[in-house]
PDB file of N, CA and C in Angstrom:
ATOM      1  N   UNK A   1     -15.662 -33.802 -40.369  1.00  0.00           N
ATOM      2  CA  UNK A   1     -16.766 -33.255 -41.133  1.00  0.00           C
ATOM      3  C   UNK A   1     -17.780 -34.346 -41.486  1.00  0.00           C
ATOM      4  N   UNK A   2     -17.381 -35.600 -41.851  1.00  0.00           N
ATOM      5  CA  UNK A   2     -18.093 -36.623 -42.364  1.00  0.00           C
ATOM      6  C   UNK A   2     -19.112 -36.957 -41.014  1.00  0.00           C
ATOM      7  N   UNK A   3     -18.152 -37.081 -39.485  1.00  0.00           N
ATOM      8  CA  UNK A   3     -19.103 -37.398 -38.626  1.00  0.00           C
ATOM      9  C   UNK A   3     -20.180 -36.500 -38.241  1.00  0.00           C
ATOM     10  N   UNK A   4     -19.650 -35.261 -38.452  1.00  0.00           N
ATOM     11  CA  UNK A   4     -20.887 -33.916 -38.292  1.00  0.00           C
ATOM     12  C   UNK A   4     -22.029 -34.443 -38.871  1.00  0.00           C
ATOM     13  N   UNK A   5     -22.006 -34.298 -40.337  1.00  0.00           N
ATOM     14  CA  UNK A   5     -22.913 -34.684 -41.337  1.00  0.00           C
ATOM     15  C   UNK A   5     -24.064 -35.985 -40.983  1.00  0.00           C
ATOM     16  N   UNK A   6     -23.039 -36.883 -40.922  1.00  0.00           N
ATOM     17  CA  UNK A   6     -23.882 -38.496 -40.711  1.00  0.00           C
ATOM     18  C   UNK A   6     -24.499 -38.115 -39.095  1.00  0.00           C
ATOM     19  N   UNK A   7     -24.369 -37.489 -38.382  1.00  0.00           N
ATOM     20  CA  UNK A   7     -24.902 -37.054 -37.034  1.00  0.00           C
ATOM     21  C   UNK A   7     -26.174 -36.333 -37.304  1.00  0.00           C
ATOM     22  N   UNK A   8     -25.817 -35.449 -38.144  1.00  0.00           N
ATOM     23  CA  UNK A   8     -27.183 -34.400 -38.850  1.00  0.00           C
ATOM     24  C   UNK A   8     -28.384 -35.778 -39.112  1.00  0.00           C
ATOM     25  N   UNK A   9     -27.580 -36.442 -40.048  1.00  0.00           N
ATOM     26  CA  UNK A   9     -28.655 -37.281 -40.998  1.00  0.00           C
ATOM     27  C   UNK A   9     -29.081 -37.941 -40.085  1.00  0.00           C
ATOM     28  N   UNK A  10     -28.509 -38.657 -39.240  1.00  0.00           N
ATOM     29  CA  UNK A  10     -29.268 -39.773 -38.331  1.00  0.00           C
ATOM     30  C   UNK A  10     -30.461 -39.237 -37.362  1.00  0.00           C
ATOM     31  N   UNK A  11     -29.550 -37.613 -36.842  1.00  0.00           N
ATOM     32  CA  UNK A  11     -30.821 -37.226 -36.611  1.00  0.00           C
ATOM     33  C   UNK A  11     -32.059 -36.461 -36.804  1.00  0.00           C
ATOM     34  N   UNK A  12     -31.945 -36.340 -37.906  1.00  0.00           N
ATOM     35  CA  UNK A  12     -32.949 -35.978 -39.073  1.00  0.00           C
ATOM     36  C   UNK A  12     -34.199 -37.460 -39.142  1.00  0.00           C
ATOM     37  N   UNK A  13     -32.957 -38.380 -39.445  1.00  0.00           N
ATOM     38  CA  UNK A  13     -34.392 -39.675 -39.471  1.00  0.00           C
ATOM     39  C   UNK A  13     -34.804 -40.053 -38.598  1.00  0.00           C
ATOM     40  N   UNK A  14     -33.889 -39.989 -37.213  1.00  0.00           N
ATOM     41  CA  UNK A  14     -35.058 -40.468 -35.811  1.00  0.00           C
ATOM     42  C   UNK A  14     -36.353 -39.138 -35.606  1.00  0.00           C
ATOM     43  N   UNK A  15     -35.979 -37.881 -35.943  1.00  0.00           N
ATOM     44  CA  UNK A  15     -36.960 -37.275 -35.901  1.00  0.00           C
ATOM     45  C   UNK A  15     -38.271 -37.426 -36.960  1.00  0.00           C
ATOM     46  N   UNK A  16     -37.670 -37.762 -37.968  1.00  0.00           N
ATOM     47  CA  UNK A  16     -38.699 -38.013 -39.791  1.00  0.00           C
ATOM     48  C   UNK A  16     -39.353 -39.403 -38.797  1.00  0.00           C
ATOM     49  N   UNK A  17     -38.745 -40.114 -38.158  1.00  0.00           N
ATOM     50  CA  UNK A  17     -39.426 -41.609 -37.575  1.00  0.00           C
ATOM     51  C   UNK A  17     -40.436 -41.149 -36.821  1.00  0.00           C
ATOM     52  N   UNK A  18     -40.138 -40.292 -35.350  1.00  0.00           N
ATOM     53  CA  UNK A  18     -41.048 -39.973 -34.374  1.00  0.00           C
ATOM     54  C   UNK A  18     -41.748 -39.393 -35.282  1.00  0.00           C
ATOM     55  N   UNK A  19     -42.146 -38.333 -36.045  1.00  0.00           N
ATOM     56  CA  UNK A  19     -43.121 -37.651 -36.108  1.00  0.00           C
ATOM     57  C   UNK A  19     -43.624 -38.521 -37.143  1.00  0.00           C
ATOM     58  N   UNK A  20     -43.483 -39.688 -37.653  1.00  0.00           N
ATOM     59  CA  UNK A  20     -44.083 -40.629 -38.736  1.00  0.00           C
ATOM     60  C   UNK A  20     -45.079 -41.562 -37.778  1.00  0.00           C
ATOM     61  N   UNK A  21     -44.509 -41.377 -36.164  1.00  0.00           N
ATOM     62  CA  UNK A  21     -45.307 -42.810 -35.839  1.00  0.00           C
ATOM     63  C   UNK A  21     -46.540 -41.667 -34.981  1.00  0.00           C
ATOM     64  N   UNK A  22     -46.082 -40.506 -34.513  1.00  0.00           N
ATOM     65  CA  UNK A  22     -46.961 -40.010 -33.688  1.00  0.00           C
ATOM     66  C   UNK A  22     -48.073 -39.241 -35.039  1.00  0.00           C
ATOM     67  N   UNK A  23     -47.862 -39.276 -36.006  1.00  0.00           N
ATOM     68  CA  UNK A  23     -48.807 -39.036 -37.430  1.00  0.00           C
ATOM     69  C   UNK A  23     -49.282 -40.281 -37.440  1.00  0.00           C
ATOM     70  N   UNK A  24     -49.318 -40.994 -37.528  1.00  0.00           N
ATOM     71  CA  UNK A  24     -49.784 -42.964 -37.505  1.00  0.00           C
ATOM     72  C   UNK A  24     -50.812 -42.803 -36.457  1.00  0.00           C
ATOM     73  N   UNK A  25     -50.159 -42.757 -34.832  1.00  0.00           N
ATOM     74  CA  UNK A  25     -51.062 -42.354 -33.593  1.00  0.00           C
ATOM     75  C   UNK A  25     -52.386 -41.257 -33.687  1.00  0.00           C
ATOM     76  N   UNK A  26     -51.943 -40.662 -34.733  1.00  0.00           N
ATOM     77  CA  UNK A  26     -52.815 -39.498 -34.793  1.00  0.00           C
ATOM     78  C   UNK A  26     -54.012 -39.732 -35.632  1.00  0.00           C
ATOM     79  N   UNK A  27     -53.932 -40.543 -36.357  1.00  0.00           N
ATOM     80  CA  UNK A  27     -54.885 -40.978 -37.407  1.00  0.00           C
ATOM     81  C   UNK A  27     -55.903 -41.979 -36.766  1.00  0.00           C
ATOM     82  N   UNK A  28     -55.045 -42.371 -36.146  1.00  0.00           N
ATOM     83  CA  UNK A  28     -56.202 -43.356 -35.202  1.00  0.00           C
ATOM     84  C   UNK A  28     -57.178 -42.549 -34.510  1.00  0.00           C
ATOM     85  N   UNK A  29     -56.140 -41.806 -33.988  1.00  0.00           N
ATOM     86  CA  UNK A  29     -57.309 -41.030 -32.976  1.00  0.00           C
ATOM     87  C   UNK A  29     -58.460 -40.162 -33.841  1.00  0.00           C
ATOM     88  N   UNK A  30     -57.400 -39.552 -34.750  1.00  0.00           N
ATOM     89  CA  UNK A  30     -58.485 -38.597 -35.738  1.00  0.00           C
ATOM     90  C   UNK A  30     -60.022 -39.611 -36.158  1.00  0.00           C
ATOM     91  N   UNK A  31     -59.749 -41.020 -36.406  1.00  0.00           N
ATOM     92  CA  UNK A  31     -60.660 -42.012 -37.188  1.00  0.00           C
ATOM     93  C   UNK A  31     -61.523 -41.857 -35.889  1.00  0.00           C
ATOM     94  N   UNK A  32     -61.187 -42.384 -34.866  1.00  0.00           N
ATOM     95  CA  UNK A  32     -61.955 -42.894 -33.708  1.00  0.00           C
ATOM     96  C   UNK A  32     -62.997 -41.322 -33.369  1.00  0.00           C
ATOM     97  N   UNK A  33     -62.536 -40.336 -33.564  1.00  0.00           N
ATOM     98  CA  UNK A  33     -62.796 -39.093 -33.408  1.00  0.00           C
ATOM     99  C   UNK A  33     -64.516 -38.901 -34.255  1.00  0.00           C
ATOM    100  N   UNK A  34     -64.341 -38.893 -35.427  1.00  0.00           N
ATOM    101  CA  UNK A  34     -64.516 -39.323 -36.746  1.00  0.00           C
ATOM    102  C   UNK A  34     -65.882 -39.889 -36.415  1.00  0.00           C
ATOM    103  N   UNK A  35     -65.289 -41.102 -36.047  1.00  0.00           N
ATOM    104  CA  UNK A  35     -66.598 -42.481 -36.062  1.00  0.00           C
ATOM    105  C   UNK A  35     -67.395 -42.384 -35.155  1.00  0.00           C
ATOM    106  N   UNK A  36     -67.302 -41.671 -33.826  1.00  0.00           N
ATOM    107  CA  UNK A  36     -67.980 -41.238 -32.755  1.00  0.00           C
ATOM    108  C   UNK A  36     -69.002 -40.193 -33.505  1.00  0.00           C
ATOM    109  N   UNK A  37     -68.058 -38.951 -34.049  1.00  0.00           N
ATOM    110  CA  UNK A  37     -69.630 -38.274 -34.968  1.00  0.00           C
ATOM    111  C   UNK A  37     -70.241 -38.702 -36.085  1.00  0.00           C
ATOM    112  N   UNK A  38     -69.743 -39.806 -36.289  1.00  0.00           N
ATOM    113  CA  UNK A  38     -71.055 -40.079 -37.585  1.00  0.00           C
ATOM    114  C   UNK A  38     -72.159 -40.806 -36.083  1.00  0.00           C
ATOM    115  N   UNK A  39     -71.769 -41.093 -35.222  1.00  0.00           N
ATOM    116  CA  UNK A  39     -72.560 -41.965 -34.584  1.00  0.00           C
ATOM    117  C   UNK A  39     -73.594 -41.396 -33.971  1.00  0.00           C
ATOM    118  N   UNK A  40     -72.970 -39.803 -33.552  1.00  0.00           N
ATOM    119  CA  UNK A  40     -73.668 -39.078 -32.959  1.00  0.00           C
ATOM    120  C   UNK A  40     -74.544 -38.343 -33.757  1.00  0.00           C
ATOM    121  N   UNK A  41     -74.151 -38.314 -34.793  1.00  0.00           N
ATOM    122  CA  UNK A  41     -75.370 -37.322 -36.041  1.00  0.00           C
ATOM    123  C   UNK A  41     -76.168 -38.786 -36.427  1.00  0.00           C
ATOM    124  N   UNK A  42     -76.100 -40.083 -36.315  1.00  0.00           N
ATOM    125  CA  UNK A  42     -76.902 -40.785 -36.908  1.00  0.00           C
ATOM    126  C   UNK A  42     -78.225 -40.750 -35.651  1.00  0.00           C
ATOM    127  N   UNK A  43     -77.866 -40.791 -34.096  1.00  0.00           N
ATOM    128  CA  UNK A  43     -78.646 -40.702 -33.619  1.00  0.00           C
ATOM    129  C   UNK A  43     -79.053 -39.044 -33.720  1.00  0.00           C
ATOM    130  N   UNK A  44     -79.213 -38.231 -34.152  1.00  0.00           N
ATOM    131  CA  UNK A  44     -79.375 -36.609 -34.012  1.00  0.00           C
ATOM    132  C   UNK A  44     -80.473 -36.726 -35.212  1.00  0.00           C
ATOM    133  N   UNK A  45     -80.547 -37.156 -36.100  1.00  0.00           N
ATOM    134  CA  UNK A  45     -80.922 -37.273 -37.749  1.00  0.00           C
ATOM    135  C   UNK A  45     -81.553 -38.709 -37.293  1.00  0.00           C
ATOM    136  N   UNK A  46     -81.941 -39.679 -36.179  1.00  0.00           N
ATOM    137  CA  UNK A  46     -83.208 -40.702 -36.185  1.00  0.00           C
ATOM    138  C   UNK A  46     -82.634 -41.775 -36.723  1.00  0.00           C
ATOM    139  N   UNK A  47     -80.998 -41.701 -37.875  1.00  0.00           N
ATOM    140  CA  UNK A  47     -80.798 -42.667 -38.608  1.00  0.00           C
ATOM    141  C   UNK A  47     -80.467 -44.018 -37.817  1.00  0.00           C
ATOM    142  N   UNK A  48     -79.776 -43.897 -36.398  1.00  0.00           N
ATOM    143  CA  UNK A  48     -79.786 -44.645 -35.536  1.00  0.00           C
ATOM    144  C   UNK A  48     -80.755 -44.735 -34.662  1.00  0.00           C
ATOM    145  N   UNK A  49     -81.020 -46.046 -34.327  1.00  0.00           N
ATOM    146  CA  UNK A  49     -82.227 -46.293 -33.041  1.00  0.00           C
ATOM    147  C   UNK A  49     -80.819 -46.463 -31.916  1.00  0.00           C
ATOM    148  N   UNK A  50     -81.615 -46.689 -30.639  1.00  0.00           N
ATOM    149  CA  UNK A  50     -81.457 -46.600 -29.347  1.00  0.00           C
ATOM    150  C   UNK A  50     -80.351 -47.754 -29.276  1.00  0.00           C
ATOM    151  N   UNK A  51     -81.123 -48.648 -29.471  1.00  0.00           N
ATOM    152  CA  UNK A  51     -80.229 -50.410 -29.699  1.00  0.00           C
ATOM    153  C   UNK A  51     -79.094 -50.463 -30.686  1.00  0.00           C
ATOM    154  N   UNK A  52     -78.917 -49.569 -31.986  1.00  0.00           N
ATOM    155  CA  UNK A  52     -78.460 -49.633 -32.775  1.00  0.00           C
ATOM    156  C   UNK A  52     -76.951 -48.686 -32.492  1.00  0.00           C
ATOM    157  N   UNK A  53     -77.232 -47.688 -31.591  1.00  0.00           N
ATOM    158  CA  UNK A  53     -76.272 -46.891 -31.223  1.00  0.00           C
ATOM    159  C   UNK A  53     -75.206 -47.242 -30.282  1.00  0.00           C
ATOM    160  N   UNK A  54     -75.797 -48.080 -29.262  1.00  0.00           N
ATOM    161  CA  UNK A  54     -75.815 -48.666 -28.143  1.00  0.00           C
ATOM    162  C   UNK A  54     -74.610 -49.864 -28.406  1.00  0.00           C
ATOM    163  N   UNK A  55     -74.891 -50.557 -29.607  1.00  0.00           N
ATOM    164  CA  UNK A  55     -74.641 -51.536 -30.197  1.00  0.00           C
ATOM    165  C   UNK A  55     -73.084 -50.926 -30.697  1.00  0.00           C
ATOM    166  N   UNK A  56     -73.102 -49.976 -31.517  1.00  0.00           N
ATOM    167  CA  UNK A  56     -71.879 -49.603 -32.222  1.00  0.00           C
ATOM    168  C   UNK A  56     -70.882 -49.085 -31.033  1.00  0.00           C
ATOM    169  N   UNK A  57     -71.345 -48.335 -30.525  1.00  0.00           N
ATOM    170  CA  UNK A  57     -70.820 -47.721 -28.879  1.00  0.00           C
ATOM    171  C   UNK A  57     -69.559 -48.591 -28.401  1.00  0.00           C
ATOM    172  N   UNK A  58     -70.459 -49.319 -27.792  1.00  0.00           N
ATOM    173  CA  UNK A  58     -69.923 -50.934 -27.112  1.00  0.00           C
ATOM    174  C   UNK A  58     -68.662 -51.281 -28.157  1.00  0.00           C
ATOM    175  N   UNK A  59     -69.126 -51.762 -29.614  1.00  0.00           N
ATOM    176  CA  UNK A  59     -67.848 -51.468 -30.319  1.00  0.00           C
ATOM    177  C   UNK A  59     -66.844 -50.661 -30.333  1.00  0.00           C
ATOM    178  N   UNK A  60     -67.021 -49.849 -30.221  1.00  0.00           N
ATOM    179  CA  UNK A  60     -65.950 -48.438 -30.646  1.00  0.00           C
ATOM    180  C   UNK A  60     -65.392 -48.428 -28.929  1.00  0.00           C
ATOM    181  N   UNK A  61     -65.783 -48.370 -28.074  1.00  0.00           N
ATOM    182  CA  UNK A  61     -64.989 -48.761 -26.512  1.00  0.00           C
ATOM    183  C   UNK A  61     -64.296 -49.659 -26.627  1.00  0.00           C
ATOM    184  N   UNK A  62     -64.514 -51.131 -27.004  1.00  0.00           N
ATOM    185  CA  UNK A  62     -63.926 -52.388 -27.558  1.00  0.00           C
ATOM    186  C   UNK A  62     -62.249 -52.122 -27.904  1.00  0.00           C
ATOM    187  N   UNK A  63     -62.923 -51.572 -28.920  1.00  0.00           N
ATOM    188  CA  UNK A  63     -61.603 -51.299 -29.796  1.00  0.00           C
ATOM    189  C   UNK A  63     -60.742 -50.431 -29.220  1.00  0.00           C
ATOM    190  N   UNK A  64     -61.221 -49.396 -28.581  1.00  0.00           N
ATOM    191  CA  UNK A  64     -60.668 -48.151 -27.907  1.00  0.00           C
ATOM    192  C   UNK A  64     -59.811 -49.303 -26.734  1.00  0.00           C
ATOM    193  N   UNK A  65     -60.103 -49.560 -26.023  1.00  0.00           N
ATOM    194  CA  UNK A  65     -59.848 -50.398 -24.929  1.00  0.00           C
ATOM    195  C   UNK A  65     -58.605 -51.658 -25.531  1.00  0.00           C
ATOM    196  N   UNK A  66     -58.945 -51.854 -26.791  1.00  0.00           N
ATOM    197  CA  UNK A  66     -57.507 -52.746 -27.224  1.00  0.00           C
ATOM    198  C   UNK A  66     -56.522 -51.851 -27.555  1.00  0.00           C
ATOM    199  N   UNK A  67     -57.048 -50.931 -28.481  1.00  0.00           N
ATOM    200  CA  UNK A  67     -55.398 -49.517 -28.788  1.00  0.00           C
ATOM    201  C   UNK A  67     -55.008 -49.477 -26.960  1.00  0.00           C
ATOM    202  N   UNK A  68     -55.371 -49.054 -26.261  1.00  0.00           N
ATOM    203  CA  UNK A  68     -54.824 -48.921 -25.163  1.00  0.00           C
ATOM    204  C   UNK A  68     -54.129 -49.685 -24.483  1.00  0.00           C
ATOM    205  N   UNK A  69     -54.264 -50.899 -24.325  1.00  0.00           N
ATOM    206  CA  UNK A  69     -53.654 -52.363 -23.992  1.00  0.00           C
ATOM    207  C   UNK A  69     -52.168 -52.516 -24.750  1.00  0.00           C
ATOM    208  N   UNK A  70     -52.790 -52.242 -26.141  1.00  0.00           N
ATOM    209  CA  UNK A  70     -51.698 -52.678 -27.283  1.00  0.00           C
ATOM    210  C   UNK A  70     -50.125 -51.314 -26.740  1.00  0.00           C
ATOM    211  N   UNK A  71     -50.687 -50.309 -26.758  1.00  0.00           N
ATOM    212  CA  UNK A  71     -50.191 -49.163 -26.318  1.00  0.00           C
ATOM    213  C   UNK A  71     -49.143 -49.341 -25.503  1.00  0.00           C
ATOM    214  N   UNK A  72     -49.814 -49.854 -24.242  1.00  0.00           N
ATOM    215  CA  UNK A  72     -48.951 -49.957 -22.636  1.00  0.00           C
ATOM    216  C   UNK A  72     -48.235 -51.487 -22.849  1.00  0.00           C
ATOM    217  N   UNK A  73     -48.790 -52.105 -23.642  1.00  0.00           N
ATOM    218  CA  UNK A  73     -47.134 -53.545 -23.618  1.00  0.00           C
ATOM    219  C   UNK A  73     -46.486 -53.264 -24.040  1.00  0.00           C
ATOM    220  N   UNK A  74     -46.020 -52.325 -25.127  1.00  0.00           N
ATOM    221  CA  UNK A  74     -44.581 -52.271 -25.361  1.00  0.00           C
ATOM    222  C   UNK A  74     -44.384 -50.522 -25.738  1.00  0.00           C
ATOM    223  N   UNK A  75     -43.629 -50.839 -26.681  1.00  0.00           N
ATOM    224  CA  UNK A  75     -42.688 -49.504 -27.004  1.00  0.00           C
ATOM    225  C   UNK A  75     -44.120 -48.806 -28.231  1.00  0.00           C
ATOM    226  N   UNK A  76     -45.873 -48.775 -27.617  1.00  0.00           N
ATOM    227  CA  UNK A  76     -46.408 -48.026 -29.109  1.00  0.00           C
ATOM    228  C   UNK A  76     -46.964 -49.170 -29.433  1.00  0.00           C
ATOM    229  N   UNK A  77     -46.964 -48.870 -30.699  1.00  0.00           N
ATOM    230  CA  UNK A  77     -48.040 -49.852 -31.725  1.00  0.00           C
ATOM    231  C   UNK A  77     -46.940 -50.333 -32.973  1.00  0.00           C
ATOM    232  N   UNK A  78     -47.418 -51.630 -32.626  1.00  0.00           N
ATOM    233  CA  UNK A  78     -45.943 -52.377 -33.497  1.00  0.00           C
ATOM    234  C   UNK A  78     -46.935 -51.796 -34.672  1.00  0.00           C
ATOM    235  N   UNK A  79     -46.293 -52.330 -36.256  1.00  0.00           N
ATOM    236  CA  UNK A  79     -46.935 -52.483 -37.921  1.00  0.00           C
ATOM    237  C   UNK A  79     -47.970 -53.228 -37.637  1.00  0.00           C
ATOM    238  N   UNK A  80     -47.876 -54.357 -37.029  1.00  0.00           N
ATOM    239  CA  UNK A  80     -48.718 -55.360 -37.165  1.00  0.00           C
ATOM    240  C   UNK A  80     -50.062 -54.891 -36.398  1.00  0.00           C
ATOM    241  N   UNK A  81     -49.772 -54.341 -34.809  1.00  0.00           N
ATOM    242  CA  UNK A  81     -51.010 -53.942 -34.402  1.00  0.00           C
ATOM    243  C   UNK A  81     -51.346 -52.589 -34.908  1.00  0.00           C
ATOM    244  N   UNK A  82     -51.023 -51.716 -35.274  1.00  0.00           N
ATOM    245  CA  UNK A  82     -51.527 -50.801 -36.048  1.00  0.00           C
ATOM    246  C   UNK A  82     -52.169 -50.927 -37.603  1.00  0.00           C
ATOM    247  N   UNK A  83     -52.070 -52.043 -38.142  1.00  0.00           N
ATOM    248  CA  UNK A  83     -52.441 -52.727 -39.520  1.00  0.00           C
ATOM    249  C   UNK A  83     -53.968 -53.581 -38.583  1.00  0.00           C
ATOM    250  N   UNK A  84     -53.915 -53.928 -37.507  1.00  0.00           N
ATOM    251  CA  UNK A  84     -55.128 -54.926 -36.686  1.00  0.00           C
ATOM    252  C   UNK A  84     -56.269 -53.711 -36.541  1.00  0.00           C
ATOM    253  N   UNK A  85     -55.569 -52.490 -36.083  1.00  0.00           N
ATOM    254  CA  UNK A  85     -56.562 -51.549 -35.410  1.00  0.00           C
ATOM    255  C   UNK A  85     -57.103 -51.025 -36.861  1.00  0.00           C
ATOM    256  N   UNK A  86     -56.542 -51.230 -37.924  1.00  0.00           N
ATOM    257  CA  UNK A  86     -57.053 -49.968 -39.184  1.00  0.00           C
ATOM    258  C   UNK A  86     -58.115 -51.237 -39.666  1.00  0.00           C
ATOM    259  N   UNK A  87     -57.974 -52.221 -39.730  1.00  0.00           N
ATOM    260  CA  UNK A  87     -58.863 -53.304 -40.173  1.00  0.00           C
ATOM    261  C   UNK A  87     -60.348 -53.441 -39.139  1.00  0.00           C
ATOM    262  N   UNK A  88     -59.746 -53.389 -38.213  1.00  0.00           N
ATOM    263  CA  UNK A  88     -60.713 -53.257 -37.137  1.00  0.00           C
ATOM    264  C   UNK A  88     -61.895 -51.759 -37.139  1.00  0.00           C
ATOM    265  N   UNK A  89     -61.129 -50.638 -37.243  1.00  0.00           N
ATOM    266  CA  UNK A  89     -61.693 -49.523 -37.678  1.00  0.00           C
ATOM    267  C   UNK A  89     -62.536 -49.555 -39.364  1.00  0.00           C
ATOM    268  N   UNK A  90     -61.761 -49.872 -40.309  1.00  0.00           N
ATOM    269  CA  UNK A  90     -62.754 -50.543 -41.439  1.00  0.00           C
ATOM    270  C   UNK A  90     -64.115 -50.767 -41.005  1.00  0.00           C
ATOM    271  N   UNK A  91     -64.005 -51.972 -40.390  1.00  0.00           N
ATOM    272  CA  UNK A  91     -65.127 -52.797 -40.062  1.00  0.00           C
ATOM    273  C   UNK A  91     -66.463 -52.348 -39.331  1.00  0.00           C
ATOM    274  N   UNK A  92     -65.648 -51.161 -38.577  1.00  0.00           N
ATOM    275  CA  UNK A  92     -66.855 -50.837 -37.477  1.00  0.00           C
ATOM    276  C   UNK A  92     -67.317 -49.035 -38.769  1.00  0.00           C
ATOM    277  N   UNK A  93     -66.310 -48.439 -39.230  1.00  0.00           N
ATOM    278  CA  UNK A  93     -67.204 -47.754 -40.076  1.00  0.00           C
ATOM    279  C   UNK A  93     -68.275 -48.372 -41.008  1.00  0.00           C
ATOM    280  N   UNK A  94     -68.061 -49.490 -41.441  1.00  0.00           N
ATOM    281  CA  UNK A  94     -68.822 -50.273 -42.557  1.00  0.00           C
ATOM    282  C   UNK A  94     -69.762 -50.459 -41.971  1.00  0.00           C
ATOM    283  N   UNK A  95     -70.496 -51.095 -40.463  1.00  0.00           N
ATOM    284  CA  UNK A  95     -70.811 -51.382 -39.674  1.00  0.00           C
ATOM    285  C   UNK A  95     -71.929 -49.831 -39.357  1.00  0.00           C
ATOM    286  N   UNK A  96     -71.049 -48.918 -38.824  1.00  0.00           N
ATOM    287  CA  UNK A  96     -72.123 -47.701 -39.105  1.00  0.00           C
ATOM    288  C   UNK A  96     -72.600 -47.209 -40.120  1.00  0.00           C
ATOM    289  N   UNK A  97     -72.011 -47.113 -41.365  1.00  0.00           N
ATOM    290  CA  UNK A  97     -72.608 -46.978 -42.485  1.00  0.00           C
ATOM    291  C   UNK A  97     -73.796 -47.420 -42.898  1.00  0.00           C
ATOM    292  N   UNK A  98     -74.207 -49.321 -42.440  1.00  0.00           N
ATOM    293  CA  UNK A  98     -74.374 -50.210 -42.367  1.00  0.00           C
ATOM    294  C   UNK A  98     -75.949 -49.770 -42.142  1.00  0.00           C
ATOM    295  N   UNK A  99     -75.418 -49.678 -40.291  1.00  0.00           N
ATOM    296  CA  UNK A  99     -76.790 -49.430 -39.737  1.00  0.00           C
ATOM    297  C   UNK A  99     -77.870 -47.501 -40.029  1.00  0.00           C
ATOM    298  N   UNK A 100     -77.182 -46.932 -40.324  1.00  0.00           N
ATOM    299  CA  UNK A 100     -77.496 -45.665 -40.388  1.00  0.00           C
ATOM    300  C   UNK A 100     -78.179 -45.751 -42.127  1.00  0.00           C
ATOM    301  N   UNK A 101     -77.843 -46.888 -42.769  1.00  0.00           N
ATOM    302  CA  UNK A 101     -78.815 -46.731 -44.182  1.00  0.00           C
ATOM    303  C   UNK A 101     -79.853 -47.760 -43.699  1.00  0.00           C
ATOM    304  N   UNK A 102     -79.949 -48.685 -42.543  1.00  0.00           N
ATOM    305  CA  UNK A 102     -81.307 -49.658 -43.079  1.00  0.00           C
ATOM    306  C   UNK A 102     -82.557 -48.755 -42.619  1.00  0.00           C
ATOM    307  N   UNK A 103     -83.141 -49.463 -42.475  1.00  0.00           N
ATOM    308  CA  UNK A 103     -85.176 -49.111 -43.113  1.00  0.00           C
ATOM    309  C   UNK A 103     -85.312 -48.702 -41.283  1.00  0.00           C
ATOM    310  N   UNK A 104     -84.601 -49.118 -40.189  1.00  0.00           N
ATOM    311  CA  UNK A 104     -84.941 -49.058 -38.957  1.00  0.00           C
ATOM    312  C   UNK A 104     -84.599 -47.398 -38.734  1.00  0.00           C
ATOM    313  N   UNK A 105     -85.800 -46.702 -37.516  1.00  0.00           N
ATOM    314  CA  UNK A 105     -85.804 -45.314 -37.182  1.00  0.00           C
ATOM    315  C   UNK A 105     -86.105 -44.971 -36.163  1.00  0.00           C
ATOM    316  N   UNK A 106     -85.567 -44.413 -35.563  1.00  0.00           N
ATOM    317  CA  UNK A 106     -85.841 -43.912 -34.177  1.00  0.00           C
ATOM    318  C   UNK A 106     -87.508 -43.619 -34.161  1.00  0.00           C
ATOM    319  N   UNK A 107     -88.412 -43.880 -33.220  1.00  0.00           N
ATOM    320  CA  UNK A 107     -89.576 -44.088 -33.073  1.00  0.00           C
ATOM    321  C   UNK A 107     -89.983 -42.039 -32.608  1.00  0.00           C
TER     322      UNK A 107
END
């Protein structure tokens, strides 16, 4: 009976694990999702210029292009590179925020 049980539980937490890391995976994507439409309503709304869009773009591929790398070396996204990509994501929302309030406007 005891081994039934501890069988249940263990696999109760590899499942509570997978669906903890593919919720983790998911947030990324949801962000990246996310940051593409503020990018796209900043150019829709003038708040972005041509150069300015262009500019963040290139970023957000960047980054896209390292989750993917990070992805295929091992087993996922260790803590550490998933703590790199949320810092990294920070930066580039701040970054659009950034450019979508200055004084520059689509002509």
């Amino acid at each position: 009976m005891k081994k039934l049980i501890m069988g249940i539980l263990a696999g109760a937490l590899l499942v509570g694990t997978a669906a903890a890391q593919d919720d983790k995976q998911g947030k990324i994507q949801e962000r990246k999702e996310k940051q593409q439409e503020r990018i796209a309503k900043g150019i829709e709304k003038g708040s972005l210029t041509p150069t300015e869009a262009a500019r963040l773009e290139r970023k957000e591929a960047k980054l896209n292009k390292e989750i993917r790398r990070d992805r295929k070396d091992g087993d996922g996204l260790s803590n550490k590179e998933k703590a790199k990509i949320n810092r990294q994501q920070n930066k580039l929302s701040k970054q659009i925020a950034k450019q979508k309030r200055d004084a520059q406007k689509q002509k």
